[in-house]
C-alpha atoms as a PDB file:
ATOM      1  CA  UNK A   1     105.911 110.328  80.704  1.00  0.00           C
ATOM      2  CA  UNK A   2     105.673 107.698  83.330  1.00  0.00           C
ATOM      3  CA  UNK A   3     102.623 108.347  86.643  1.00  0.00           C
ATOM      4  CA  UNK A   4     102.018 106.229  89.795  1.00  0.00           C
ATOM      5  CA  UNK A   5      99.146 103.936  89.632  1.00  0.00           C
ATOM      6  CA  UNK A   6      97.588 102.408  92.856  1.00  0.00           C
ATOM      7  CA  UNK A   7      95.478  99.820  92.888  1.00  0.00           C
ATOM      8  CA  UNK A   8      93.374  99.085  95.659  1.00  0.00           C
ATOM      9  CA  UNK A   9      93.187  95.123  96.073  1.00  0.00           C
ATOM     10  CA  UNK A  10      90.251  93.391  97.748  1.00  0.00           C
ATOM     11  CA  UNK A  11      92.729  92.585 100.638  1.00  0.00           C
ATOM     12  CA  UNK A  12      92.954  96.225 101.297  1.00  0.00           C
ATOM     13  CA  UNK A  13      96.516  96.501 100.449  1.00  0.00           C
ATOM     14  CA  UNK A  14      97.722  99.192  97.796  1.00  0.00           C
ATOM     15  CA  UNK A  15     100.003  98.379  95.272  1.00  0.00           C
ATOM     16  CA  UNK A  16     101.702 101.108  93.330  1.00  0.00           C
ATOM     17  CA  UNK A  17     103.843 101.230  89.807  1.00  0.00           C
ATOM     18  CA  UNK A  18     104.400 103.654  87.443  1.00  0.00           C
ATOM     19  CA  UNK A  19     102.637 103.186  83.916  1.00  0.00           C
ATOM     20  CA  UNK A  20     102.851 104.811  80.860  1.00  0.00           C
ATOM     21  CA  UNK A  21      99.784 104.872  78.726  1.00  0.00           C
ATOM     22  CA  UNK A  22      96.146 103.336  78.971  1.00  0.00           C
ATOM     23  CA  UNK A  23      97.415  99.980  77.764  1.00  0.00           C
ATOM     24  CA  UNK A  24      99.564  99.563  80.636  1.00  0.00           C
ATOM     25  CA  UNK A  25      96.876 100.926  82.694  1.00  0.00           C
ATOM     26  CA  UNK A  26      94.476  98.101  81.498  1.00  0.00           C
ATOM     27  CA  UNK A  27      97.251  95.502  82.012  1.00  0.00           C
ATOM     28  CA  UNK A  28      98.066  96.375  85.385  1.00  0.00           C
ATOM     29  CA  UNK A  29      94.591  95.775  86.437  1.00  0.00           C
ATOM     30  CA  UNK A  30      93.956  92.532  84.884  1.00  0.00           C
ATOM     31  CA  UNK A  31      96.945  91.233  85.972  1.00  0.00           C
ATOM     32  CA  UNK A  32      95.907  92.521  89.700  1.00  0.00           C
ATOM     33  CA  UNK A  33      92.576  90.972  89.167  1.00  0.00           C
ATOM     34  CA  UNK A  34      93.787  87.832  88.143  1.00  0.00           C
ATOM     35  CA  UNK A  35      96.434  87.924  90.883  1.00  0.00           C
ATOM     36  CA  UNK A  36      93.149  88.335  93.400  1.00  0.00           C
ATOM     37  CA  UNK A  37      90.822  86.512  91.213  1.00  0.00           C
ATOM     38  CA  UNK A  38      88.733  89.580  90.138  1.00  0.00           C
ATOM     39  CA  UNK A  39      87.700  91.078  87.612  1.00  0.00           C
ATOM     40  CA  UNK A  40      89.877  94.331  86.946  1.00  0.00           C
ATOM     41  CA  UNK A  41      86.557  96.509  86.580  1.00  0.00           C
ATOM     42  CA  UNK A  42      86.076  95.415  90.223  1.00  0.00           C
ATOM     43  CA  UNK A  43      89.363  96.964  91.762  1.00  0.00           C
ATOM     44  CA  UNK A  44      89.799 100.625  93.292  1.00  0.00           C
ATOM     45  CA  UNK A  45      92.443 102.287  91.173  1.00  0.00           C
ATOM     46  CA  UNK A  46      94.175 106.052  90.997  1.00  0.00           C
ATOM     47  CA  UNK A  47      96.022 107.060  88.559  1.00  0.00           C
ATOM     48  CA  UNK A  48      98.829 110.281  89.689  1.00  0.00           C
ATOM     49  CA  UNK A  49      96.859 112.676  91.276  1.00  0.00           C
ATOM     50  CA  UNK A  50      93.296 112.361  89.982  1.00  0.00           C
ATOM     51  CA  UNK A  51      90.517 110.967  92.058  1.00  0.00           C
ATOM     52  CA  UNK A  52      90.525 107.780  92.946  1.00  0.00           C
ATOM     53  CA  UNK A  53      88.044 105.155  90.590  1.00  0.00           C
ATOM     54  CA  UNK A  54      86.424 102.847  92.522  1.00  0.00           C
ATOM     55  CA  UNK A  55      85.670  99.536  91.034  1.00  0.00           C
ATOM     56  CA  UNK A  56      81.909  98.627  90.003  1.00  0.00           C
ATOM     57  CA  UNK A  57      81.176  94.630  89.867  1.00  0.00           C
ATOM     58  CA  UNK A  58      77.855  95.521  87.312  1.00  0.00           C
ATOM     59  CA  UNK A  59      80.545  96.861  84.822  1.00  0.00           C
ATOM     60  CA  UNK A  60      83.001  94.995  82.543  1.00  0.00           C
ATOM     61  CA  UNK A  61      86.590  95.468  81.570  1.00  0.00           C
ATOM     62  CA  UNK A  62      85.881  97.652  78.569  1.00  0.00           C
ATOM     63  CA  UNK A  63      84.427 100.169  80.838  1.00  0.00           C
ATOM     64  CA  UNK A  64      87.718 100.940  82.396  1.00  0.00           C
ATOM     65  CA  UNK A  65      88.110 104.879  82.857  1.00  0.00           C
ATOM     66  CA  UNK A  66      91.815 105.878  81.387  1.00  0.00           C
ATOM     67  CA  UNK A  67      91.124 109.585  80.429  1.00  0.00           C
ATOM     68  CA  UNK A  68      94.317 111.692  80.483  1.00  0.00           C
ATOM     69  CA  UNK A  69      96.346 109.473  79.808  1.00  0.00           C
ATOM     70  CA  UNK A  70      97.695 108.449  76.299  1.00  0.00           C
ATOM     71  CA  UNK A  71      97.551 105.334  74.196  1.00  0.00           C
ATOM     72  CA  UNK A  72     100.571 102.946  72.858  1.00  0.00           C
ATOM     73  CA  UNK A  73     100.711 104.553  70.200  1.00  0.00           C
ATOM     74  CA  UNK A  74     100.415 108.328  71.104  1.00  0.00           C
ATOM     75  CA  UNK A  75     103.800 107.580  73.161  1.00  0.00           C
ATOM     76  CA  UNK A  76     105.899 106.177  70.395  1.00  0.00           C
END
């Protein structure tokens, strides 16, 4: 099942795409952090409906919060 992602960028623009798991969830936002040279723990992000995460500098990638939705291999 595919949800909208936005992802606040440090320009203040919101991108959107759909993902489908927590792996595409973590790619988005490294890409986008790359993209903005960032780290992707640093970006704003919402994923469907649920509140909106806002990025913390002190954390690091591995902290990214991707409850609810599945993993690569759940969707296969």
């Amino acid at each position: 099942m595919l949800v909208n992602l936005k992802i606040w960028t440090p320009d203040g623009d919101v991108l959107q795409t759909d993902i489908e798991n927590q792996e595409d969830l973590v790619r988005e936002l490294r890409a986008t952090g790359q993209k903005y040279c960032c780290r992707a723990s640093d970006l704003d992000y919402q994923v469907g409906d649920g509140i909106r995460v806002v990025g913390d500098p002190t954390t690091n990638d591995r902290s990214i919060e991707a409850s609810g939705l599945t993993t690569a291999d759940e969707t296969l």
